[in-house]
Protein backbone atom coordinates (compact mmCIF):
# COMPACT_ATOMS: atom_id res chain seq x y z
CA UNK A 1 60.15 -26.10 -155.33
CA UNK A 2 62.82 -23.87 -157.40
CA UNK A 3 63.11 -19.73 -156.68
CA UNK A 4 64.12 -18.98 -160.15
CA UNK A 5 65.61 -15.24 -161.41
CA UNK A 6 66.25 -15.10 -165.03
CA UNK A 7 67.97 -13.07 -167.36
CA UNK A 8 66.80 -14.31 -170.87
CA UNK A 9 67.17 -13.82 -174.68
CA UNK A 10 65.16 -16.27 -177.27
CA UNK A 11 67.95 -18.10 -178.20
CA UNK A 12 68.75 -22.39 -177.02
CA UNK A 13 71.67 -22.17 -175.50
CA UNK A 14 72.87 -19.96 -172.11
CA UNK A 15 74.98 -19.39 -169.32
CA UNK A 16 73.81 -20.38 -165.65
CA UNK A 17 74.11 -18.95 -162.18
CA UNK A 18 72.84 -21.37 -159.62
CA UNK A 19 72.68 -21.00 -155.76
CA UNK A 20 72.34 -24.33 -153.85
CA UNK A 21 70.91 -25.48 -150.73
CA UNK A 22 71.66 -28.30 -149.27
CA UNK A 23 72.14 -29.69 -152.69
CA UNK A 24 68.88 -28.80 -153.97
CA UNK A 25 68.83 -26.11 -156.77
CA UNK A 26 67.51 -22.54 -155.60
CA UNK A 27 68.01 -19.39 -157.61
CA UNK A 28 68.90 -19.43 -161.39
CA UNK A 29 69.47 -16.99 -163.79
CA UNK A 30 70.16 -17.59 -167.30
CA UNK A 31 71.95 -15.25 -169.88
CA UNK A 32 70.56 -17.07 -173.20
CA UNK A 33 73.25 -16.74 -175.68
CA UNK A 34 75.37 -13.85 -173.85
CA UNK A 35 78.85 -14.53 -171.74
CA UNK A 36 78.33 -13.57 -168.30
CA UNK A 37 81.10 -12.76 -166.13
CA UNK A 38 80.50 -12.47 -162.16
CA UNK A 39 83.05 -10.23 -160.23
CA UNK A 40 83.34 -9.87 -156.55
CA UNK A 41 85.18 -7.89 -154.14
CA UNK A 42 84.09 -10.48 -151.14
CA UNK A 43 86.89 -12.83 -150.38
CA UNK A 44 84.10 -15.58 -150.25
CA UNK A 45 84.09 -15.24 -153.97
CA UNK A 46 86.15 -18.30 -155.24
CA UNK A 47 86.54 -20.31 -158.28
CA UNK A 48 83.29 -18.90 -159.73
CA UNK A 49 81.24 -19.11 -156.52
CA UNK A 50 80.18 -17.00 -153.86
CA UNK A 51 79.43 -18.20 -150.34
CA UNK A 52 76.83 -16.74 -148.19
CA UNK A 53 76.49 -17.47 -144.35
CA UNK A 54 73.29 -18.24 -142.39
CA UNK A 55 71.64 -15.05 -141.80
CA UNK A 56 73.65 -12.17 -144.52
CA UNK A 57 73.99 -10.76 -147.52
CA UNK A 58 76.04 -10.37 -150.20
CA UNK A 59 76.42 -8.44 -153.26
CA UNK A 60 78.34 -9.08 -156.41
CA UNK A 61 78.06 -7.64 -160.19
CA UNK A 62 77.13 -9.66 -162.92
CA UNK A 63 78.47 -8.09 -166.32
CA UNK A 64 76.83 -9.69 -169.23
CA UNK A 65 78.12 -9.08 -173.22
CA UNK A 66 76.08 -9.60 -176.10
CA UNK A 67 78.96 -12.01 -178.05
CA UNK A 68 75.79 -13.16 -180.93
CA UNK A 69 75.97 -11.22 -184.16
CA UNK A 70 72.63 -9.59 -183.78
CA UNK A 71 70.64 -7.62 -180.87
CA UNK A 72 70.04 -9.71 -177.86
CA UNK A 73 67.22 -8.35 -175.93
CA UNK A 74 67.25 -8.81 -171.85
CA UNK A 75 65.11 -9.14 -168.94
CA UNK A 76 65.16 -10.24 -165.67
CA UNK A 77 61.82 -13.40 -165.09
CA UNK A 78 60.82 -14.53 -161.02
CA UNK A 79 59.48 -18.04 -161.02
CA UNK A 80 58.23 -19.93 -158.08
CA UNK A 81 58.89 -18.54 -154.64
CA UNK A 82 60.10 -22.01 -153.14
CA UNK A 83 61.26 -20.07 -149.59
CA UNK A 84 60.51 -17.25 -147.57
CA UNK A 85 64.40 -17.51 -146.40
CA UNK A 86 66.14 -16.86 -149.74
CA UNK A 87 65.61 -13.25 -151.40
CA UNK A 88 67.17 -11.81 -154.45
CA UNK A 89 67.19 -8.27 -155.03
CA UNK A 90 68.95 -6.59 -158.22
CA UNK A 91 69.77 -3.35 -159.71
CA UNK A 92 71.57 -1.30 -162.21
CA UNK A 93 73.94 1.59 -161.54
CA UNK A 94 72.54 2.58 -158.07
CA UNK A 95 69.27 1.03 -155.37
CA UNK A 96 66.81 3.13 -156.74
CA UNK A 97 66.88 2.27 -160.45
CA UNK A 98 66.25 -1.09 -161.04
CA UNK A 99 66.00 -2.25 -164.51
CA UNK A 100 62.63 -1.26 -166.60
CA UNK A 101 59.82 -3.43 -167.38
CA UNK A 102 60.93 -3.13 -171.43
CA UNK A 103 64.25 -5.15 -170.41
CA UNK A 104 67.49 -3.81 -172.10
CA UNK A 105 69.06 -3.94 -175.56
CA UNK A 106 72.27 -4.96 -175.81
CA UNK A 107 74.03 -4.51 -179.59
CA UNK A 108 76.89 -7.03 -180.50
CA UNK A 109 79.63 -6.63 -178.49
CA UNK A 110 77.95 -4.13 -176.19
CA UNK A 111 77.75 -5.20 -172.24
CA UNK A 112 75.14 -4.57 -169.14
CA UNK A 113 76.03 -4.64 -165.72
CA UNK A 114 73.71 -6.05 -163.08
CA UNK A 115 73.92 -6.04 -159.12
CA UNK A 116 72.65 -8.71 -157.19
CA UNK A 117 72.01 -8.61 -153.85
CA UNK A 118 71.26 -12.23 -151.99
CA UNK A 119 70.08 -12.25 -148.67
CA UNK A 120 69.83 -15.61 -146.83
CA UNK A 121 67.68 -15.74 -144.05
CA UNK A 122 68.19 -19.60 -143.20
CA UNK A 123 70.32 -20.82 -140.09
CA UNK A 124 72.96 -22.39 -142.80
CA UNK A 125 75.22 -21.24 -145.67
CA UNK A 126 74.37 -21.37 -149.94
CA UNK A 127 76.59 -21.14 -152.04
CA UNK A 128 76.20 -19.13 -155.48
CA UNK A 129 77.84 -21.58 -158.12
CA UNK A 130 78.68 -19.73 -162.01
CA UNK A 131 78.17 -22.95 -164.61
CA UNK A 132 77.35 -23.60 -168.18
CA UNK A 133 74.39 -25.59 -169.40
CA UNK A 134 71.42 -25.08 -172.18
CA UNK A 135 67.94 -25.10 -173.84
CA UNK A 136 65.72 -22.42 -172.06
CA UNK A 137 64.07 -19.85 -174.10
CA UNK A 138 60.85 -17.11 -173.96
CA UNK A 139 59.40 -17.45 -170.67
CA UNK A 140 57.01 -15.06 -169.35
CA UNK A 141 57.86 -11.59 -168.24
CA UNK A 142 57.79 -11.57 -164.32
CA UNK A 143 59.97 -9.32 -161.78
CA UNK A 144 60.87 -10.43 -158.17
CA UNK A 145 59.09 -9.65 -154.84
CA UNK A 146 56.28 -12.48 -155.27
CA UNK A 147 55.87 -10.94 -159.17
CA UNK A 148 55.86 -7.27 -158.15
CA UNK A 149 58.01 -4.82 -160.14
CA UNK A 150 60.73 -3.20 -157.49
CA UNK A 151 60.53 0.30 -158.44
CA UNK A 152 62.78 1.45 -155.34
CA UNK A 153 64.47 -0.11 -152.80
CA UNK A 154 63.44 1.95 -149.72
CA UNK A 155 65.12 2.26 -146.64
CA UNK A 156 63.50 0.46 -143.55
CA UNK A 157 62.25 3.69 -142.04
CA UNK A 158 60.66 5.03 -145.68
CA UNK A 159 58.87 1.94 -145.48
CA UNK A 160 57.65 2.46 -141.93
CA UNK A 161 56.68 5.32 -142.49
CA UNK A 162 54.49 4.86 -146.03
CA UNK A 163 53.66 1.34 -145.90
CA UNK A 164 53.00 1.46 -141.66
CA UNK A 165 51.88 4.60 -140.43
CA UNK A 166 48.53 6.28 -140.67
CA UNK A 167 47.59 9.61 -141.54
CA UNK A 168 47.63 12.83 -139.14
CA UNK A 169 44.78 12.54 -136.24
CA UNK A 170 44.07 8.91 -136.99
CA UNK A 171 41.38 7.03 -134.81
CA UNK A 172 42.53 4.36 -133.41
CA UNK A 173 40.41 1.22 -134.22
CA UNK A 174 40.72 -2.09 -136.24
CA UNK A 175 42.21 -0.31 -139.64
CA UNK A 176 44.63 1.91 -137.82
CA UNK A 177 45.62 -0.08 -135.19
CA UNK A 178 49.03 -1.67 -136.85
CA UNK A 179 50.34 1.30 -137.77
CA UNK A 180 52.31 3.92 -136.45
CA UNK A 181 50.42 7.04 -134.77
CA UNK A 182 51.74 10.24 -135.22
CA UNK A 183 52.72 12.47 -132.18
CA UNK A 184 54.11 15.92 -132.80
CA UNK A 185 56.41 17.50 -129.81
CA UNK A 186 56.78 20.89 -128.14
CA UNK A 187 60.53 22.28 -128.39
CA UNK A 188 62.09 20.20 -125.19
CA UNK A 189 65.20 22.70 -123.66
CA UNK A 190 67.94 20.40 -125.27
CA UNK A 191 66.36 20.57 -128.79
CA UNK A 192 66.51 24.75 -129.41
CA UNK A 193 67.31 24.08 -132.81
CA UNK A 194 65.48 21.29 -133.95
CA UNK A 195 63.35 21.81 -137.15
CA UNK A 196 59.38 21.38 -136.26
CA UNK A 197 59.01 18.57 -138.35
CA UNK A 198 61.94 17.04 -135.98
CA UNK A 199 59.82 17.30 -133.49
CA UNK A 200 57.56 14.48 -134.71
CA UNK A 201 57.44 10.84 -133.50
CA UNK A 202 56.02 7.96 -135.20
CA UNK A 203 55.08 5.18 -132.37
CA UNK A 204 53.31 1.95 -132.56
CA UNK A 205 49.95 1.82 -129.32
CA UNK A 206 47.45 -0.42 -128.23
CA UNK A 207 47.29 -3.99 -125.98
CA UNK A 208 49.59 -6.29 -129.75
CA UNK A 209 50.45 -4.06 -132.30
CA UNK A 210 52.65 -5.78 -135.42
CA UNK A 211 55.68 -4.38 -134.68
CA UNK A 212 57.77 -7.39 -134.07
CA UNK A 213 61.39 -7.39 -135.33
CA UNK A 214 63.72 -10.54 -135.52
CA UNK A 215 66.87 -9.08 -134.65
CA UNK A 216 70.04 -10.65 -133.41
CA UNK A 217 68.76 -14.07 -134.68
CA UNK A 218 65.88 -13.97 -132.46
CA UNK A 219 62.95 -14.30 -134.07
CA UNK A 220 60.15 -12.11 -132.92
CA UNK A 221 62.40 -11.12 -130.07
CA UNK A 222 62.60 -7.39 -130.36
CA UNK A 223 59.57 -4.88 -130.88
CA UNK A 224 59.34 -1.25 -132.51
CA UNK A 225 58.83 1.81 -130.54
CA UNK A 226 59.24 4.19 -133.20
CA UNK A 227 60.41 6.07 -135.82
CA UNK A 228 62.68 9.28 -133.80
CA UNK A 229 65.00 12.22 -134.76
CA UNK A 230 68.02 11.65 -132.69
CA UNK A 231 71.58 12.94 -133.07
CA UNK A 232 74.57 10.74 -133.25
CA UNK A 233 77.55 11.50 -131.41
CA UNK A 234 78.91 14.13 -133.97
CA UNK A 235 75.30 15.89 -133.71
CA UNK A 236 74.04 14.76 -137.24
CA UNK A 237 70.29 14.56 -136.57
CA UNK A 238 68.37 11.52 -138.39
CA UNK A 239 65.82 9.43 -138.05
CA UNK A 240 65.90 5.78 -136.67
CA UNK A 241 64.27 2.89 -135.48
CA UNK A 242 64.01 2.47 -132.26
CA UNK A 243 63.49 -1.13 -130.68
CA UNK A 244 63.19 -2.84 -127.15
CA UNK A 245 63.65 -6.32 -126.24
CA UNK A 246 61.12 -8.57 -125.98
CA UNK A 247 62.10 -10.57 -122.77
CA UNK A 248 64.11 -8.68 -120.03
CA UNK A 249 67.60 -9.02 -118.75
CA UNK A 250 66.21 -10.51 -115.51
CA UNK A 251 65.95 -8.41 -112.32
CA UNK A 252 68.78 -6.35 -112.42
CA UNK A 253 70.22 -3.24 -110.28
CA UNK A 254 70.39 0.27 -111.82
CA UNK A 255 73.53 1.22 -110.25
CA UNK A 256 75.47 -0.72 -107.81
CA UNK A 257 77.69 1.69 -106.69
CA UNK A 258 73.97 3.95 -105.12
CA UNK A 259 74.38 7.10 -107.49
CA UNK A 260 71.93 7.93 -110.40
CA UNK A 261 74.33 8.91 -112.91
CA UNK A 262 73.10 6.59 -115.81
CA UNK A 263 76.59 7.41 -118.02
CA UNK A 264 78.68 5.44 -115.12
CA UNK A 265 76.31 2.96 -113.97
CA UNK A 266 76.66 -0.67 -113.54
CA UNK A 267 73.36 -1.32 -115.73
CA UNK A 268 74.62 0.81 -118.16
CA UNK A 269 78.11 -1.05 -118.51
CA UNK A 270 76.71 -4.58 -118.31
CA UNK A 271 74.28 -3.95 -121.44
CA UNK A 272 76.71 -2.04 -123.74
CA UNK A 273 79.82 -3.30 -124.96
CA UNK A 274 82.81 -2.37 -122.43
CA UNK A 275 86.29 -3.71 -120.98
CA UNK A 276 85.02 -6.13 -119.03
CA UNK A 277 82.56 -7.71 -121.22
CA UNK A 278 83.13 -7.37 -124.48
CA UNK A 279 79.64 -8.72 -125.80
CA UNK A 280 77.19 -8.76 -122.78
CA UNK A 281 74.22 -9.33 -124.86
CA UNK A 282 75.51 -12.01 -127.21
CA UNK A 283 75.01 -9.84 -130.71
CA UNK A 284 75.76 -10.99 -133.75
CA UNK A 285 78.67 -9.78 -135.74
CA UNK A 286 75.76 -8.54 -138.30
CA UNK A 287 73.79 -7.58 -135.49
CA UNK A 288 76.81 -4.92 -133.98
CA UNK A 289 76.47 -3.55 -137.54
CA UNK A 290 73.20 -2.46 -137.56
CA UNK A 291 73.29 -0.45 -133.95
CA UNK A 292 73.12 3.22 -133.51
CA UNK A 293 75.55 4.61 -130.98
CA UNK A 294 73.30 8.19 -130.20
CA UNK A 295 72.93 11.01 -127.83
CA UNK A 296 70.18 10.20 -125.27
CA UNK A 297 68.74 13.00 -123.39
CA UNK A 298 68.96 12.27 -119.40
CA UNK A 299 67.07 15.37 -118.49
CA UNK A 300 65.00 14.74 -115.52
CA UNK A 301 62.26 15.40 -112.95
CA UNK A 302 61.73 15.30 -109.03
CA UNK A 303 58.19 14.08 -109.71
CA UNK A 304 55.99 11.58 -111.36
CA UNK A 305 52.78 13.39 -111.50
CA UNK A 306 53.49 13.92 -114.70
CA UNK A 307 51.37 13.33 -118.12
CA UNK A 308 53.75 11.39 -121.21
CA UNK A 309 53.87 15.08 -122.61
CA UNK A 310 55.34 16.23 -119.33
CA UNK A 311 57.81 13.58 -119.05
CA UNK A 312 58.94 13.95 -122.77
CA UNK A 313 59.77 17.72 -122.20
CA UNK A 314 61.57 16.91 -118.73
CA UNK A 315 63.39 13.87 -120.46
CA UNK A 316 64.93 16.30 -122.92
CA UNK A 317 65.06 19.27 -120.25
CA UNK A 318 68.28 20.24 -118.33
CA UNK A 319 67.51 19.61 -114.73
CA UNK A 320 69.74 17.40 -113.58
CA UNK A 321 71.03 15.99 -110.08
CA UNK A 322 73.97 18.55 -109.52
CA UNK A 323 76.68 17.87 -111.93
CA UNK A 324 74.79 14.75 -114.01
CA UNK A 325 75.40 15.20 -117.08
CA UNK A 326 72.28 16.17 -119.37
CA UNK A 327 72.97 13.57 -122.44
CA UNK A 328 74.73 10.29 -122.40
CA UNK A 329 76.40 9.29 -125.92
CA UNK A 330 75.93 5.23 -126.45
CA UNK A 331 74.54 2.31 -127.77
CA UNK A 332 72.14 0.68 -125.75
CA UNK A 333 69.84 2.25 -122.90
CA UNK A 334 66.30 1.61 -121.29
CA UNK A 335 62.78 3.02 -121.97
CA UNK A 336 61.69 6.28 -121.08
CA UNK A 337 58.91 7.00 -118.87
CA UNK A 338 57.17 9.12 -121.98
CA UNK A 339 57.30 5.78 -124.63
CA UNK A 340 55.82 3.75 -121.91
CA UNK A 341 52.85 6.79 -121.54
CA UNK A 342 52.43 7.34 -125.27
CA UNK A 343 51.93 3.50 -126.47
CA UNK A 344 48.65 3.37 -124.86
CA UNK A 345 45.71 3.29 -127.31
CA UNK A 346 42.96 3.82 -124.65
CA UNK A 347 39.77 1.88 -124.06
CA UNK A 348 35.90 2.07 -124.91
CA UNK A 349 35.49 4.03 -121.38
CA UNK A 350 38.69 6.29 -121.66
CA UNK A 351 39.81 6.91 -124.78
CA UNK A 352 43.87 7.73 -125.54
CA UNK A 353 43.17 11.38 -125.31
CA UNK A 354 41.97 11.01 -122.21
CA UNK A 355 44.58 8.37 -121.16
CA UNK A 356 47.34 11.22 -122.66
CA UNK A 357 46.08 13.62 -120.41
CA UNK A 358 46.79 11.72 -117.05
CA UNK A 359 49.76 11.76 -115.22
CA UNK A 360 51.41 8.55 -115.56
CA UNK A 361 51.57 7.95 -111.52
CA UNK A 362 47.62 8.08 -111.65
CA UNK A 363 47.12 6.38 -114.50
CA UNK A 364 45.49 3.10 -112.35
CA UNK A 365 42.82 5.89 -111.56
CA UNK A 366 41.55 5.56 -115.18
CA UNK A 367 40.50 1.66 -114.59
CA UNK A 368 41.81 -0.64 -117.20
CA UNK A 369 41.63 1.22 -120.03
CA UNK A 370 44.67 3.17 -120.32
CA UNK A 371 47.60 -0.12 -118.77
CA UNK A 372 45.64 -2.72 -120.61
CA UNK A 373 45.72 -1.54 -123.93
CA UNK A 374 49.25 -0.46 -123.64
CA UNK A 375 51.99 -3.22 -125.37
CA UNK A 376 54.64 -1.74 -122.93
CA UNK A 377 52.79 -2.50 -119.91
CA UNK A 378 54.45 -5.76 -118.18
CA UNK A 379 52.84 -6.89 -114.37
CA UNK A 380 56.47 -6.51 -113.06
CA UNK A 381 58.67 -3.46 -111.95
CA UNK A 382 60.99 -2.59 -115.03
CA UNK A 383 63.70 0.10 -114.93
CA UNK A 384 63.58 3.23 -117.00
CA UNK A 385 66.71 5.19 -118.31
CA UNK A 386 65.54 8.34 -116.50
CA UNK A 387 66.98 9.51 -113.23
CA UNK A 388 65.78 11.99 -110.31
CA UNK A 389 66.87 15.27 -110.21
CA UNK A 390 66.26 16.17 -106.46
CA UNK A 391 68.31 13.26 -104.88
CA UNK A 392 71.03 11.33 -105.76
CA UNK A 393 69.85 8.13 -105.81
CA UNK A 394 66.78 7.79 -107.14
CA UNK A 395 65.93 6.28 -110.86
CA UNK A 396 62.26 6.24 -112.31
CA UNK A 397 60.47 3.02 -112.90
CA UNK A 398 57.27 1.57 -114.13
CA UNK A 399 55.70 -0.59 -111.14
CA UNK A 400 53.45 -3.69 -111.82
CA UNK A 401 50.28 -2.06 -111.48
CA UNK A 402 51.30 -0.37 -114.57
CA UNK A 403 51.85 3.35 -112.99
CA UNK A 404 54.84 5.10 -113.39
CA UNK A 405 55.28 4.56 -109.89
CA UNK A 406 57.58 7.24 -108.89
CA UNK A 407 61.54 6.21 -108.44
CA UNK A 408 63.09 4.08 -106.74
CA UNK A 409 66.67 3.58 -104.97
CA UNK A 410 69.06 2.89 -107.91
CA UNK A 411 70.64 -0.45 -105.62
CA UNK A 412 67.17 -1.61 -105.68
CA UNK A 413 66.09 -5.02 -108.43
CA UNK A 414 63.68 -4.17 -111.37
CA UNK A 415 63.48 -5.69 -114.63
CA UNK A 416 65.70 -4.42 -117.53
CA UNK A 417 64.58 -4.54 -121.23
CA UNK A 418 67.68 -3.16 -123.27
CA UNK A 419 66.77 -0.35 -126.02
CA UNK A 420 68.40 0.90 -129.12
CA UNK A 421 68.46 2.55 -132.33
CA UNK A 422 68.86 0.67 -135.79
CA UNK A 423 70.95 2.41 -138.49
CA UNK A 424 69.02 4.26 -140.74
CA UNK A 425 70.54 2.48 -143.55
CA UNK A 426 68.45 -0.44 -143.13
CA UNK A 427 66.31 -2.03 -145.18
CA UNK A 428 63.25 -4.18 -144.69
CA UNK A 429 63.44 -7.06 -147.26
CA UNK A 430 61.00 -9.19 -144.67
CA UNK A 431 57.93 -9.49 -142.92
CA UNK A 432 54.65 -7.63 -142.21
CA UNK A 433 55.54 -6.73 -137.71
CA UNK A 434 53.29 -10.03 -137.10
CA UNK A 435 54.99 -12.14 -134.07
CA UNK A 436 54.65 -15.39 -137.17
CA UNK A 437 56.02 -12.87 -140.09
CA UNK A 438 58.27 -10.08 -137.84
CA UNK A 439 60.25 -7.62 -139.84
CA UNK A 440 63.87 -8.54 -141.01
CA UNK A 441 66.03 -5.60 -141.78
CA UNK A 442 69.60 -5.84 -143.47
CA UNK A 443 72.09 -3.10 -144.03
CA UNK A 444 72.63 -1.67 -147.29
């Protein structure tokens, strides 16, 4: 089949932007009777066509001028969506205003600028060719996304947070359960001026919710915790998505040289870009882009009788082992001991307000309700990013009966699942958080 955008007026003869595929036509859009001239700043741009690599995007301008001696009337037409893998987005003078329904008029001599954004989501380059050819006139007024008119281009968390998250005190059952949950905060010691409404969390619960991400080129391999307020390194608070990997690192140790300071561990160094390895997770050039170096609190607690509440105030508290620092500013961390406690739905015997209300080291007291319907729970030992504050040594982690199982020696093995924040700049131009349709974000 043949994706096809078009820019038409009713006359026979027009100019031609093409993209190919492994020779096989895939995008077109036609200018009827107008010039069209396509500029670039992207060095890929070359002898009227534009490269663009397996898994980006790119973005050039299209400036069209009306060279016929009477009006020429334009508008953009979407005909059949031959891949998932190829998307064309488009707009005039800035994201959020896309061209109208009514099309523009262009007088003679007069010229419109276009944007086009083409993201390729297949494992090999197209290339977008400029050529001449004729004889296609008046076809039916469509817009792109599968016929839909784009009226904005939202970021990836505006999205989240209309299209996937449900409304304040929402039940969890079979209409709720894909969506985000809302979960409002008391002021934590290390947030004394956060705005109340910064206080709020949006976090996916329950045993599979659709919050798969393909990140990295790994399809399905990441999952959303949330939508967070966090401050980046210069103290700008925003919010961001926040994802964890789905398969883990392998047993690994928290901190070789037996101290729990998470800023100089080994754990910390092998998972975030340093000296000695300049890329220990294998990320993508596109991939670095789209990662959030932020302050994470490291407040902590000399107990795990503690509800996901309890933890979340002494996560961003200021008890720390003597001189451990409170925050650590970087890329990629662990879970906390709260988002393991807080993605729990509950069960038909205990429901999540009752599973909330346990502390997280008794939670195998409340039978299977509260671990089994809880997408972070793994039936293995797995590191968290928080550390003990009454000895030296000692990290938190969840154990594989799905407690939060107290802490353990930091030279001891658990399983690590890397964390991080996407930048808020991203957009999701993919996907529904199903493990077969995951969401695919790209940076504006």
């Amino acid at each position: 089949g043949i994706i096809s955008l078009f820019l038409v007026v009713g006359y026979s003869s027009y100019a031609l932007f093409t993209v190919k595929k492994e020779n096989k036509e895939a995008i077109r859009i036609v200018t009827g009777t107008l010039t069209g001239t396509l500029t670039s700043e992207d060095s890929a741009f070359q002898d009227n066509k534009l490269t663009v690599d397996a898994n980006t995007k790119k973005e050039i301008t299209i400036k069209l001028t009306n060279n016929n001696s009477i009006q020429a009337k334009l508008n953009f037409y979407y005909l059949d969506n031959i891949s998932e893998k190829v998307h064309i987005n488009y707009y005039k003078d800035t994201p959020n205003r896309p061209p109208t329904k009514e099309g523009v008029v262009l007088e003679q001599g007069a010229s419109e600028s276009y944007h086009l954004r083409i993201y390729n989501l297949t494992n090999s380059s197209i290339t977008v060719e400029f050529r001449s050819d004729g004889g296609l006139a008046n076809k039916e007024l469509a817009f792109p996304n599968d016929g839909k008119v784009i009226e904005e281009i939202k970021t990836g968390i505006e999205t989240l947070l209309t299209s996937y998250t449900n409304t304040e005190n929402a039940i969890f059952n079979n209409d709720t359960k894909d969506k985000m949950f809302i979960y409002h905060h008391e002021r934590g010691e290390q947030q004394s001026r956060w705005d109340d409404d910064e206080l709020t969390d949006f976090r996916y619960i329950g045993a599979n919710p659709n919050n798969y991400v393909t990140f990295n080129n790994e399809d399905a391999g990441w999952r959303i915790i949330g939508v967070f307020t966090v401050e980046d390194e210069n103290g700008k608070k925003e919010k961001k998505i926040k994802i964890i990997k789905q398969d883990s690192l392998g047993l690994k140790v928290w901190n070789s040289d037996n101290n729990n300071d998470w800023s100089q561990s080994s754990l910390m160094k092998e998972i975030n870009s340093n000296e000695e390895e300049k890329n220990p997770l294998n990320f993508t050039e596109e991939a670095k882009t789209m990662i959030s170096k932020i302050k994470w609190p490291l407040g902590s607690s000399n107990t795990a009788i503690l509800t996901a509440d309890e933890f979340y105030q002494a996560e961003r508290g200021i008890k720390v082992y003597q001189d451990r620092p409170i925050l650590w500013i970087g890329e990629i961390g662990l879970m906390y001991p709260s988002d393991y406690g807080y993605a729990t739905s509950g069960g038909s015997e205990k429901n999540r307000q009752e599973c909330l209300a346990t502390a997280l080291y008794n939670i195998i007291n409340m039978g299977n309700n509260c671990i089994d319907n809880n997408w972070l729970y793994k039936n293995e030992n797995q590191w968290t990013i928080l550390p003990d504050f009454a000895n030296f040594n000692y990290a938190f982690y969840r154990d594989n009966s799905g407690t939060i199982g107290g802490y353990a020696i930091v030279t001891n093995r658990a399983y690590a699942y890397p964390v991080l924040f996407l930048d808020s700049s991203l957009e999701i131009f993919q996907g529904n958080g199903t493990k077969k349709d995951p969401f695919i974000f790209f940076k504006s």
